[in-house]
Protein backbone atom coordinates (compact mmCIF):
# COMPACT_ATOMS: atom_id res chain seq x y z
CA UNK A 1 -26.73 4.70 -20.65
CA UNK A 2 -25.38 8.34 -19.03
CA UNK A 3 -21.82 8.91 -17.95
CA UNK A 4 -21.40 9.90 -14.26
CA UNK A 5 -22.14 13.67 -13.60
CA UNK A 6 -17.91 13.35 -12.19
CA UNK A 7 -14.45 12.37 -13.83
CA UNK A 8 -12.28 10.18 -12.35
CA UNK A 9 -9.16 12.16 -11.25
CA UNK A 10 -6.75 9.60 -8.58
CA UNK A 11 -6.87 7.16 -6.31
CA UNK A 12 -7.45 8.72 -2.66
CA UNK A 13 -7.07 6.13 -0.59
CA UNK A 14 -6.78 2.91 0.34
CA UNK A 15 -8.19 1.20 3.34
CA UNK A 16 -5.94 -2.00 5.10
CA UNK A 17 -7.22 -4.22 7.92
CA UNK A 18 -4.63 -4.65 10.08
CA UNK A 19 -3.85 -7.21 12.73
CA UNK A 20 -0.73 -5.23 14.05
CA UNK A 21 -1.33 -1.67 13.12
CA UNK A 22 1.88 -0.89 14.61
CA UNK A 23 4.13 -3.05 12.44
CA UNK A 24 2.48 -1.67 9.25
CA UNK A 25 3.09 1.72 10.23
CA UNK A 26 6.57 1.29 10.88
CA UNK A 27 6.98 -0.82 7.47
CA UNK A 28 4.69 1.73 4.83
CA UNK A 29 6.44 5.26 6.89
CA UNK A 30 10.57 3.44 8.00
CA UNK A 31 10.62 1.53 4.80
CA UNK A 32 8.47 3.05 1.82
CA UNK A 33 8.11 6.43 3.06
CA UNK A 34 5.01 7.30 4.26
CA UNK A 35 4.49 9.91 6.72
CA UNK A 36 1.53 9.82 9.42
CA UNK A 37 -1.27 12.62 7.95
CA UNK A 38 -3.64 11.85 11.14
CA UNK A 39 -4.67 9.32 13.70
CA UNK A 40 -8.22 8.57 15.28
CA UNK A 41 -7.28 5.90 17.83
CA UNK A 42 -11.32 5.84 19.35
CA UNK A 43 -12.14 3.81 16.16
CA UNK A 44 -8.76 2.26 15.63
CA UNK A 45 -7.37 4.86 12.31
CA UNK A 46 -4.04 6.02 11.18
CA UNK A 47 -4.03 7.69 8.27
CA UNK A 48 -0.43 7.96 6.20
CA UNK A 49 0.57 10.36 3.79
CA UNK A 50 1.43 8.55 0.70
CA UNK A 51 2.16 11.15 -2.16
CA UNK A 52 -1.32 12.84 -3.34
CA UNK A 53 -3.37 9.55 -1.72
CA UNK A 54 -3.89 8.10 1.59
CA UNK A 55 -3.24 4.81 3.29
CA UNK A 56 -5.46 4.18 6.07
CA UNK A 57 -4.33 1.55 8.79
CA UNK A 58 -7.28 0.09 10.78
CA UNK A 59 -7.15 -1.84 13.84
CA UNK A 60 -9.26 -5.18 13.28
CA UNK A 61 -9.84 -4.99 16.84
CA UNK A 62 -10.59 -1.29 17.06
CA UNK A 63 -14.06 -0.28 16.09
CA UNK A 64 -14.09 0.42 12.59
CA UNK A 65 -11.72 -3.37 12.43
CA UNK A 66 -14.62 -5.40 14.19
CA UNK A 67 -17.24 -4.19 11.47
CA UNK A 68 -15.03 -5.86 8.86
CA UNK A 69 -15.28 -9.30 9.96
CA UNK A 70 -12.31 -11.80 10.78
CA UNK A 71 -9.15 -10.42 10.93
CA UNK A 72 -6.60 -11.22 7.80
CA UNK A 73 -5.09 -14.77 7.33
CA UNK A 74 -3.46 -17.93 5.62
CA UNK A 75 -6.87 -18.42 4.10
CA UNK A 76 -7.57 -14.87 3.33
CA UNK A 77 -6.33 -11.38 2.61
CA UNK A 78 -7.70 -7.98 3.22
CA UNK A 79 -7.03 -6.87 -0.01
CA UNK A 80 -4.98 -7.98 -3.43
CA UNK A 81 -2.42 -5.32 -3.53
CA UNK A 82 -1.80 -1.88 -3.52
CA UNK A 83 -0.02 -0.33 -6.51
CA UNK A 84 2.64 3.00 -5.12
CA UNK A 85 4.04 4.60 -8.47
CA UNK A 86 7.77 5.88 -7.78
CA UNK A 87 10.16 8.21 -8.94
CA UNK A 88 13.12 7.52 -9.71
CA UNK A 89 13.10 3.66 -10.27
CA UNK A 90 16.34 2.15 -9.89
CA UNK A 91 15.83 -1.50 -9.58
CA UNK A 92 18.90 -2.37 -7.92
CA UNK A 93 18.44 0.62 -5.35
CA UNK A 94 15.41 -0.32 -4.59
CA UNK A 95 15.88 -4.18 -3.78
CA UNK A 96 19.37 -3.17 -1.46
CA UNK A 97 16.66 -0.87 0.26
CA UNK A 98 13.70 -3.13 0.82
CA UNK A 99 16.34 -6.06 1.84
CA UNK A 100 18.04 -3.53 4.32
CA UNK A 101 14.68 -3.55 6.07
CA UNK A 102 13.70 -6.97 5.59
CA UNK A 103 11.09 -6.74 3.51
CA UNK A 104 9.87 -9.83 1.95
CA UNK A 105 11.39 -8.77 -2.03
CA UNK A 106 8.98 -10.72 -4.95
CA UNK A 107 8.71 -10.75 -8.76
CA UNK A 108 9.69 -7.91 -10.87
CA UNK A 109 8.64 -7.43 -14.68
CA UNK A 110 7.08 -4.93 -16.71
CA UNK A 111 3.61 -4.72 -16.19
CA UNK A 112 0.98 -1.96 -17.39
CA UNK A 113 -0.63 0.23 -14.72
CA UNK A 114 -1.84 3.90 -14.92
CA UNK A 115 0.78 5.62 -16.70
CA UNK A 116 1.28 2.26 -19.23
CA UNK A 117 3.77 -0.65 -19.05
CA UNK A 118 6.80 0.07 -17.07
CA UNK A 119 9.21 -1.59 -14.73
CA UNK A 120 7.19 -2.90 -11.58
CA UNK A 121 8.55 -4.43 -8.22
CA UNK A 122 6.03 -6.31 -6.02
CA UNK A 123 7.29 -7.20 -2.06
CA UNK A 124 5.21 -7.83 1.07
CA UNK A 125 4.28 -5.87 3.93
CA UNK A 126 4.93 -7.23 7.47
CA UNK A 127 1.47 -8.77 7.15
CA UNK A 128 1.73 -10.01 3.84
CA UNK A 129 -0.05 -7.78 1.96
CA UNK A 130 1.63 -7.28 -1.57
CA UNK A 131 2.84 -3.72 -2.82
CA UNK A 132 4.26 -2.86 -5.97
CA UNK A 133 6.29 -0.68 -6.66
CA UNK A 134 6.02 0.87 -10.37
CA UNK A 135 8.35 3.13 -11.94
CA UNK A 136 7.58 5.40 -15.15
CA UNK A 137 6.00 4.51 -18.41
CA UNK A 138 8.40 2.96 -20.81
CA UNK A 139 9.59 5.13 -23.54
């Protein structure tokens, strides 16, 4: 078996279906950060900044949407969740924060990612779409 003539370096994006684009924007730029890199509204695209990666927004009724199939749902999600490592993690910050907005606050623990195990904090997007939020590598 070869290895791939490439190495891995990050993760440069992620790709969410969106049934109000609009919402989401507001949520990942007001609430977690995010700034807008780009947007391509002829195919339904807004692309945000989110540290070295991308999060890319798309319409499920714009073009690029309607080649995905039914839009998100009760019965179905258009992805599992997207994992944003932070600096600095204060816990307590951090919940005050996504509760001042609203945001829908879920489990926290220590779970391995990336870096290692470290403190994690998962909470929902306007659509439902879980996000952690994972601080440093324990010591």
């Amino acid at each position: 078996m070869s290895e791939p003539p490439f190495t891995l370096r990050q993760i440069d994006h992620v790709v969410i279906r969106a049934r109000d684009p609009a919402a989401l924007e507001a949520f990942y730029c007001d609430v977690l950060g995010c700034t807008v890199e780009r947007r391509q509204d002829g195919i339904g695209l807004v692309q945000l900044r989110a540290g070295a990666s991308l999060i890319d927004l798309v319409d499920v009724d714009g073009k690029l949407g309607r080649m995905g199939g039914a839009a998100p749902g009760a019965e179905g999600h258009n992805m599992d969740h997207l994992c944003l490592r932070v600096d600095p993690f204060d816990r307590e910050a951090i919940v005050a924060h996504l509760q001042a907005h609203g945001a829908t606050v879920g489990e926290f623990g220590s779970r391995y990612g990336a870096e290692g195990d470290g403190p994690s904090q998962y909470l929902q997007d306007p659509e439902g779409n879980v996000v952690e939020l994972k601080g440093p590598p324990d010591a």
